[in-house]
PDB file of N, CA and C in Angstrom:
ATOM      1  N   UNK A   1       0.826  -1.198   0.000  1.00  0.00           N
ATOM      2  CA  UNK A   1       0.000   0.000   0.000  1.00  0.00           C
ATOM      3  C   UNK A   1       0.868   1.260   0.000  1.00  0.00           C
ATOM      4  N   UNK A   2       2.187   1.444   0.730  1.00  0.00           N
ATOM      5  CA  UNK A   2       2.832   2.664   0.492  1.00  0.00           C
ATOM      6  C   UNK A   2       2.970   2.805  -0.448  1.00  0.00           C
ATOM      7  N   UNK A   3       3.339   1.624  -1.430  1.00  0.00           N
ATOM      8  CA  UNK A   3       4.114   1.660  -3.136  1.00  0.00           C
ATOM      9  C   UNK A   3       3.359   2.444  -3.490  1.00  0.00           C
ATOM     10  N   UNK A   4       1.879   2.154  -3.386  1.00  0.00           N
ATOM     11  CA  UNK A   4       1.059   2.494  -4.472  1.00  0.00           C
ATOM     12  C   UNK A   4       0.974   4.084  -4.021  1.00  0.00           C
ATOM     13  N   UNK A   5       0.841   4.457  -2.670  1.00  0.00           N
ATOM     14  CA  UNK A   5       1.144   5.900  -2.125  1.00  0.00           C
ATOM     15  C   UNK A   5       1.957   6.627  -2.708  1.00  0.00           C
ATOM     16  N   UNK A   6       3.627   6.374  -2.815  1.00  0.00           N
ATOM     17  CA  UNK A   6       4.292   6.846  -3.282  1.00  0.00           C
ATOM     18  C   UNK A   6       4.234   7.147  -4.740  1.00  0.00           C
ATOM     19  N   UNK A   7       3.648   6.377  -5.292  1.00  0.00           N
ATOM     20  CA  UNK A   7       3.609   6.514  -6.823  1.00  0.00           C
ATOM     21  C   UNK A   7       3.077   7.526  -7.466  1.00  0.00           C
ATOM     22  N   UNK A   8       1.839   7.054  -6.205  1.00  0.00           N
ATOM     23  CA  UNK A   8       0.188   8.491  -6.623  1.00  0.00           C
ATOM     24  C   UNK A   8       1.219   9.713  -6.374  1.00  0.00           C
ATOM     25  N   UNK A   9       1.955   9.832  -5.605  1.00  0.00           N
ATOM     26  CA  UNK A   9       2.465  11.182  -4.917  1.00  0.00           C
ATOM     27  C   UNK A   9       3.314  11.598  -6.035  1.00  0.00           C
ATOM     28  N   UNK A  10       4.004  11.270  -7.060  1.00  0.00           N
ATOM     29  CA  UNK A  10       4.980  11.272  -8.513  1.00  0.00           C
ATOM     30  C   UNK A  10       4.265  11.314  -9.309  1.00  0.00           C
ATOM     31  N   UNK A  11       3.426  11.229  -9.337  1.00  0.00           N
ATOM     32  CA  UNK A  11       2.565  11.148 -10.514  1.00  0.00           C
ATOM     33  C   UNK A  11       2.049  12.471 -11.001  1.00  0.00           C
ATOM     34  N   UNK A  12       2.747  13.256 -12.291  1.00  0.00           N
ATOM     35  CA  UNK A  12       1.824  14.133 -12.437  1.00  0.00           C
ATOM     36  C   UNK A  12       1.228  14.214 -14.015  1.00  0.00           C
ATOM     37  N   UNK A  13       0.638  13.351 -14.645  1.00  0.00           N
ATOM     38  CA  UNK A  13      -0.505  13.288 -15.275  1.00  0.00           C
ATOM     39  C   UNK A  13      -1.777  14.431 -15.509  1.00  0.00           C
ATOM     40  N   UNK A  14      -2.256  14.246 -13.835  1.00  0.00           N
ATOM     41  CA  UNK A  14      -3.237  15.354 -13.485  1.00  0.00           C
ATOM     42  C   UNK A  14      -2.910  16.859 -13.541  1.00  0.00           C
ATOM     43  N   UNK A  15      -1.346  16.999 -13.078  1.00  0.00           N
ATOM     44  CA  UNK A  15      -1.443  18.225 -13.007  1.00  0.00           C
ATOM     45  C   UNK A  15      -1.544  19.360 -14.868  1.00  0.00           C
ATOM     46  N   UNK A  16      -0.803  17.969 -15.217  1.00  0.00           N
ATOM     47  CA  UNK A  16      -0.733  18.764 -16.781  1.00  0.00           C
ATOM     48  C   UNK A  16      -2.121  19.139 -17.157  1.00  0.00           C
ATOM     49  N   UNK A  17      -3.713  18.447 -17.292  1.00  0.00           N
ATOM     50  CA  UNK A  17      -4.860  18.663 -17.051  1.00  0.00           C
ATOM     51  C   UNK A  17      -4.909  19.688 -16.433  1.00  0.00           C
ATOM     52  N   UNK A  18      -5.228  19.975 -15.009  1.00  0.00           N
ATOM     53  CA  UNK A  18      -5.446  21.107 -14.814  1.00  0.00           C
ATOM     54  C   UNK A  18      -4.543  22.171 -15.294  1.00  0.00           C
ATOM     55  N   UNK A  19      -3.337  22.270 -15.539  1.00  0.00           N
ATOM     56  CA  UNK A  19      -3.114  23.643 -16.367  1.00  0.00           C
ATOM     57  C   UNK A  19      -3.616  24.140 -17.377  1.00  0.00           C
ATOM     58  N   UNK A  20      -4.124  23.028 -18.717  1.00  0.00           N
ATOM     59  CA  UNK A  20      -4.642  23.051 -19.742  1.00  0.00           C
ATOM     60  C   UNK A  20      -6.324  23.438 -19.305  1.00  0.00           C
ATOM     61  N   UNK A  21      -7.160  23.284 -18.052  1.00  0.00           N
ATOM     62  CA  UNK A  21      -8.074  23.382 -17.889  1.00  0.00           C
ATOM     63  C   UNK A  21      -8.003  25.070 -17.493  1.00  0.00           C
ATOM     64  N   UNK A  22      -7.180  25.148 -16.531  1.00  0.00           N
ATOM     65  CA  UNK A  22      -7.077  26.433 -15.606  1.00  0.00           C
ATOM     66  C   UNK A  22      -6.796  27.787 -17.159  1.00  0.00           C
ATOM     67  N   UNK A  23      -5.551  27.247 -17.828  1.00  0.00           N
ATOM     68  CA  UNK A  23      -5.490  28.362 -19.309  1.00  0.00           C
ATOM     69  C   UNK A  23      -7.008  28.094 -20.375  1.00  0.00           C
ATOM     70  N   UNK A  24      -7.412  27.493 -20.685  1.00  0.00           N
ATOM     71  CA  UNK A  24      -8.953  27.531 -20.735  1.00  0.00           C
ATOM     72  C   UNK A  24     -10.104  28.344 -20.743  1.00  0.00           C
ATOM     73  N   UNK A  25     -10.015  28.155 -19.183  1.00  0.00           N
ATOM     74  CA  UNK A  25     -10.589  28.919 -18.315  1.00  0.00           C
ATOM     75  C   UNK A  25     -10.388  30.778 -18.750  1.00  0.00           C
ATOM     76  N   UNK A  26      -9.225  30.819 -18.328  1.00  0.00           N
ATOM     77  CA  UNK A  26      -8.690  32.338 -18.516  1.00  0.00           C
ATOM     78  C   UNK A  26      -8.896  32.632 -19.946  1.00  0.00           C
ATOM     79  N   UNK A  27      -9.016  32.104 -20.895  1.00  0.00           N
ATOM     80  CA  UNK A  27      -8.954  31.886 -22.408  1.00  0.00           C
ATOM     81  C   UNK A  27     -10.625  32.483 -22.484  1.00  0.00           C
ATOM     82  N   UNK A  28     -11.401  32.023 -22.438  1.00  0.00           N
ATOM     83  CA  UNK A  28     -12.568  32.067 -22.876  1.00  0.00           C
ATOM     84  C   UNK A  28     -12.776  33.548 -21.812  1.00  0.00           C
ATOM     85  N   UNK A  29     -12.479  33.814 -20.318  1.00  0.00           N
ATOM     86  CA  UNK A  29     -13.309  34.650 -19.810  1.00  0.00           C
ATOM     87  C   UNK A  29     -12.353  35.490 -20.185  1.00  0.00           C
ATOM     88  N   UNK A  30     -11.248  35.485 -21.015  1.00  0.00           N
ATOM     89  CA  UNK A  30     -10.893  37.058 -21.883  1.00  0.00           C
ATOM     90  C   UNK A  30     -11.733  37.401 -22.875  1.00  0.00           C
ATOM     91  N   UNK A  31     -12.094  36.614 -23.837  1.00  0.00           N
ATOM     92  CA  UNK A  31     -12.934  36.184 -24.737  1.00  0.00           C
ATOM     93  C   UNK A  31     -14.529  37.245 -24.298  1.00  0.00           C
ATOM     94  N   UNK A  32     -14.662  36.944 -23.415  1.00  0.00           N
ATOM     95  CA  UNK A  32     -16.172  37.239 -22.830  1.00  0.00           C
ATOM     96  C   UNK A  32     -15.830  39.079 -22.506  1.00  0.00           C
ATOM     97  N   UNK A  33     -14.704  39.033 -22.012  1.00  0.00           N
ATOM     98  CA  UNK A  33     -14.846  40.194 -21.404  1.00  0.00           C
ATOM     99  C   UNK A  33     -14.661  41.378 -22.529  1.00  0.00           C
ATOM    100  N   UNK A  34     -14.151  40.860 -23.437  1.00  0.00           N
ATOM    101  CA  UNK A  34     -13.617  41.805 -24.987  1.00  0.00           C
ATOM    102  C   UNK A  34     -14.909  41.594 -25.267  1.00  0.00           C
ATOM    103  N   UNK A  35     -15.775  40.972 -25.928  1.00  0.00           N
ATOM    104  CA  UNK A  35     -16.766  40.717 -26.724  1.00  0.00           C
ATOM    105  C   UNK A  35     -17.657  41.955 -25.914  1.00  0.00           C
ATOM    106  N   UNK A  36     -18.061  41.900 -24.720  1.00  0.00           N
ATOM    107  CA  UNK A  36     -18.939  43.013 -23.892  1.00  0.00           C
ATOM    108  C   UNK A  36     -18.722  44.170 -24.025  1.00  0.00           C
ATOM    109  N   UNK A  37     -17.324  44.432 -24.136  1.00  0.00           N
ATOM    110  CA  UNK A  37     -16.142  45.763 -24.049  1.00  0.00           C
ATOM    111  C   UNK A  37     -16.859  46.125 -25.817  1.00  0.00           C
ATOM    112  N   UNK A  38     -16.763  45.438 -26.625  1.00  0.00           N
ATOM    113  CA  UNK A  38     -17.362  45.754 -27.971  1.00  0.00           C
ATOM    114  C   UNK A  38     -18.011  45.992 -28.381  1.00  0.00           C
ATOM    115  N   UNK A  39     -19.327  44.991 -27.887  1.00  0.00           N
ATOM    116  CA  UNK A  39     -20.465  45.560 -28.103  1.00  0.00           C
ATOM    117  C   UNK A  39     -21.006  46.597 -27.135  1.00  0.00           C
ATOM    118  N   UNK A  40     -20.436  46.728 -26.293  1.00  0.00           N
ATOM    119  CA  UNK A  40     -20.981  47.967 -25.491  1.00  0.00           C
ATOM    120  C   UNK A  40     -20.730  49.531 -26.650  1.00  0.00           C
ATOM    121  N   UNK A  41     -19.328  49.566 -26.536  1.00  0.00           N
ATOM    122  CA  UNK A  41     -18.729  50.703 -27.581  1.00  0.00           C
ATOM    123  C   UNK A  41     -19.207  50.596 -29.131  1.00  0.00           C
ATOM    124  N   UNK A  42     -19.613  49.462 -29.630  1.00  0.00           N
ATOM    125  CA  UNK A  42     -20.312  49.365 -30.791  1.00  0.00           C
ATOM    126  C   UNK A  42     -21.688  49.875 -30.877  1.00  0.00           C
ATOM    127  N   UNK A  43     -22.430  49.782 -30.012  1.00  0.00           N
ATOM    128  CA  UNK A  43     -23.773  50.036 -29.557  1.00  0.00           C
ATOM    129  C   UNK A  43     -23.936  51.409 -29.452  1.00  0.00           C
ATOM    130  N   UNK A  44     -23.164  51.993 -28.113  1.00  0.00           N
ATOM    131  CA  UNK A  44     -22.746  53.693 -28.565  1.00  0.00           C
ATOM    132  C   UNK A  44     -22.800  54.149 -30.073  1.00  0.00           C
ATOM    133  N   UNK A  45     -21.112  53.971 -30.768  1.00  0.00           N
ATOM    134  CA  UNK A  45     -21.012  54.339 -31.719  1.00  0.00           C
ATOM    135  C   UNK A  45     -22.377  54.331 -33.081  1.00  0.00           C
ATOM    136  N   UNK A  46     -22.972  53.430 -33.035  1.00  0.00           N
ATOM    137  CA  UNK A  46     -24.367  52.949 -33.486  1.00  0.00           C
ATOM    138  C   UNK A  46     -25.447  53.876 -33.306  1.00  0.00           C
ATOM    139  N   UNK A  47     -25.305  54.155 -31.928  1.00  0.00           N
ATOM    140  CA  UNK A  47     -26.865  55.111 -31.875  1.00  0.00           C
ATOM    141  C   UNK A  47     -26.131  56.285 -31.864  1.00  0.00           C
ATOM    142  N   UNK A  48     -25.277  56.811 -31.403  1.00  0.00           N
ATOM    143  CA  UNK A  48     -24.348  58.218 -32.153  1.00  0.00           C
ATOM    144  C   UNK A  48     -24.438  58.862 -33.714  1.00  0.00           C
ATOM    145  N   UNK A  49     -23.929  57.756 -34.283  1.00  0.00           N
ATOM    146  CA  UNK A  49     -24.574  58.017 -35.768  1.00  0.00           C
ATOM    147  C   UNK A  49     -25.498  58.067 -36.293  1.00  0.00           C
ATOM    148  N   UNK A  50     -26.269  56.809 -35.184  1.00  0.00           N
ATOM    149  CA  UNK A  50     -27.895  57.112 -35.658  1.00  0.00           C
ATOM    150  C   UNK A  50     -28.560  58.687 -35.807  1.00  0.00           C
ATOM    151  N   UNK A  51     -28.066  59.115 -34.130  1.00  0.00           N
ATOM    152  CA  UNK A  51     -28.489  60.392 -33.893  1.00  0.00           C
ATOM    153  C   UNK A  51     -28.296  61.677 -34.989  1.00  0.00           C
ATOM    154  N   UNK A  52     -26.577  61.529 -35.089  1.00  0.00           N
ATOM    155  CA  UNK A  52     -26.134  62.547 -36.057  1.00  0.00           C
ATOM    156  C   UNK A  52     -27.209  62.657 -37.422  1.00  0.00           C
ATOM    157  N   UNK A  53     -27.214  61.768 -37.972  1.00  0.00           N
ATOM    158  CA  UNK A  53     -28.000  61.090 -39.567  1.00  0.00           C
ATOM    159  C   UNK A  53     -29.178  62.141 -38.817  1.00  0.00           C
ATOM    160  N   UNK A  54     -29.851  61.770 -38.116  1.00  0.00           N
ATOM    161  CA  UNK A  54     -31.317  62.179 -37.633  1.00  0.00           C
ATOM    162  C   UNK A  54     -31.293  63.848 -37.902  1.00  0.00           C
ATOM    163  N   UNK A  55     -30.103  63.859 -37.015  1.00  0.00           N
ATOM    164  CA  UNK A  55     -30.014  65.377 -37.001  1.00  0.00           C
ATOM    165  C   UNK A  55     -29.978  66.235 -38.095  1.00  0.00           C
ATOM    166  N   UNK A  56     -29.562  65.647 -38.922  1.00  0.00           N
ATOM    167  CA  UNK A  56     -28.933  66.859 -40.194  1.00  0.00           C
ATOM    168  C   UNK A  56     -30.478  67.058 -40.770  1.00  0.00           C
ATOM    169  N   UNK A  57     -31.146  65.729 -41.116  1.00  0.00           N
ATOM    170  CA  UNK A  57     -32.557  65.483 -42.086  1.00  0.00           C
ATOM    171  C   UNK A  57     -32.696  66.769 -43.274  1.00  0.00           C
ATOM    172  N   UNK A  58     -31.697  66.202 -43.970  1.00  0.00           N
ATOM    173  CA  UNK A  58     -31.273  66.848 -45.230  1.00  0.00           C
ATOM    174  C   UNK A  58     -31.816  66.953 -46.346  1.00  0.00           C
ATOM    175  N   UNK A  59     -32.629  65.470 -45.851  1.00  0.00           N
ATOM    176  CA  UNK A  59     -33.920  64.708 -47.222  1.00  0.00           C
ATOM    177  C   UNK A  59     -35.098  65.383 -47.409  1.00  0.00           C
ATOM    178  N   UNK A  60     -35.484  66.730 -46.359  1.00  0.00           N
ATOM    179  CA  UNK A  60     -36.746  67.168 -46.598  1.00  0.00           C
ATOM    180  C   UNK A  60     -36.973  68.742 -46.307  1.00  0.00           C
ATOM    181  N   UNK A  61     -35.446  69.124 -46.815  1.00  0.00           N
ATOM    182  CA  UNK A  61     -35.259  70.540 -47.167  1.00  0.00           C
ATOM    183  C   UNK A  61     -35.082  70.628 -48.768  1.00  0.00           C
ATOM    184  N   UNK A  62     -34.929  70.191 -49.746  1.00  0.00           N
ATOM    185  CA  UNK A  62     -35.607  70.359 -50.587  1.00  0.00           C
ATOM    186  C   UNK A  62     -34.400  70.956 -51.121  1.00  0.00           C
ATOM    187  N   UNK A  63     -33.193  71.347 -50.603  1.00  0.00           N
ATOM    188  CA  UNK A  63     -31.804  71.463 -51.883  1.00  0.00           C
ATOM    189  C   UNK A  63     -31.054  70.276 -51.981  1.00  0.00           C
ATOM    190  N   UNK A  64     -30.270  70.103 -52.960  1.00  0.00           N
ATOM    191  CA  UNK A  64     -29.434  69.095 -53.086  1.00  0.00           C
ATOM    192  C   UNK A  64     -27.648  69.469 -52.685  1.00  0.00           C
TER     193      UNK A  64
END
């Protein structure tokens, strides 16, 4: 029974897994946090222009 103790205790298999799990992890919730960061500032920029366009309404003054 120690053998098998000692062995488990050398053994690192698992740990390579969790690094690949743990970078992953960090991988995707960068992922998440850019994507929000984007569409937030995309969304702005979006109704900004919307607004501007609105504003000028160039189409129903009647010069070209």
């Amino acid at each position: 029974m120690t053998k098998f103790i000692k062995n488990f205790c050398k053994a690192e298999d698992g740990a390579v897994t969790v690094d690949w799990v743990v970078l992953t992890a960090a991988v995707v919730g960068l992922a998440i946090a850019a994507y929000s960061a984007i569409e937030t500032n995309a969304t702005t920029l979006i109704e900004a222009a919307g607004t501007a366009v609105a504003g000028e309404n160039d189409f129903s003054s009647g010069t070209p």
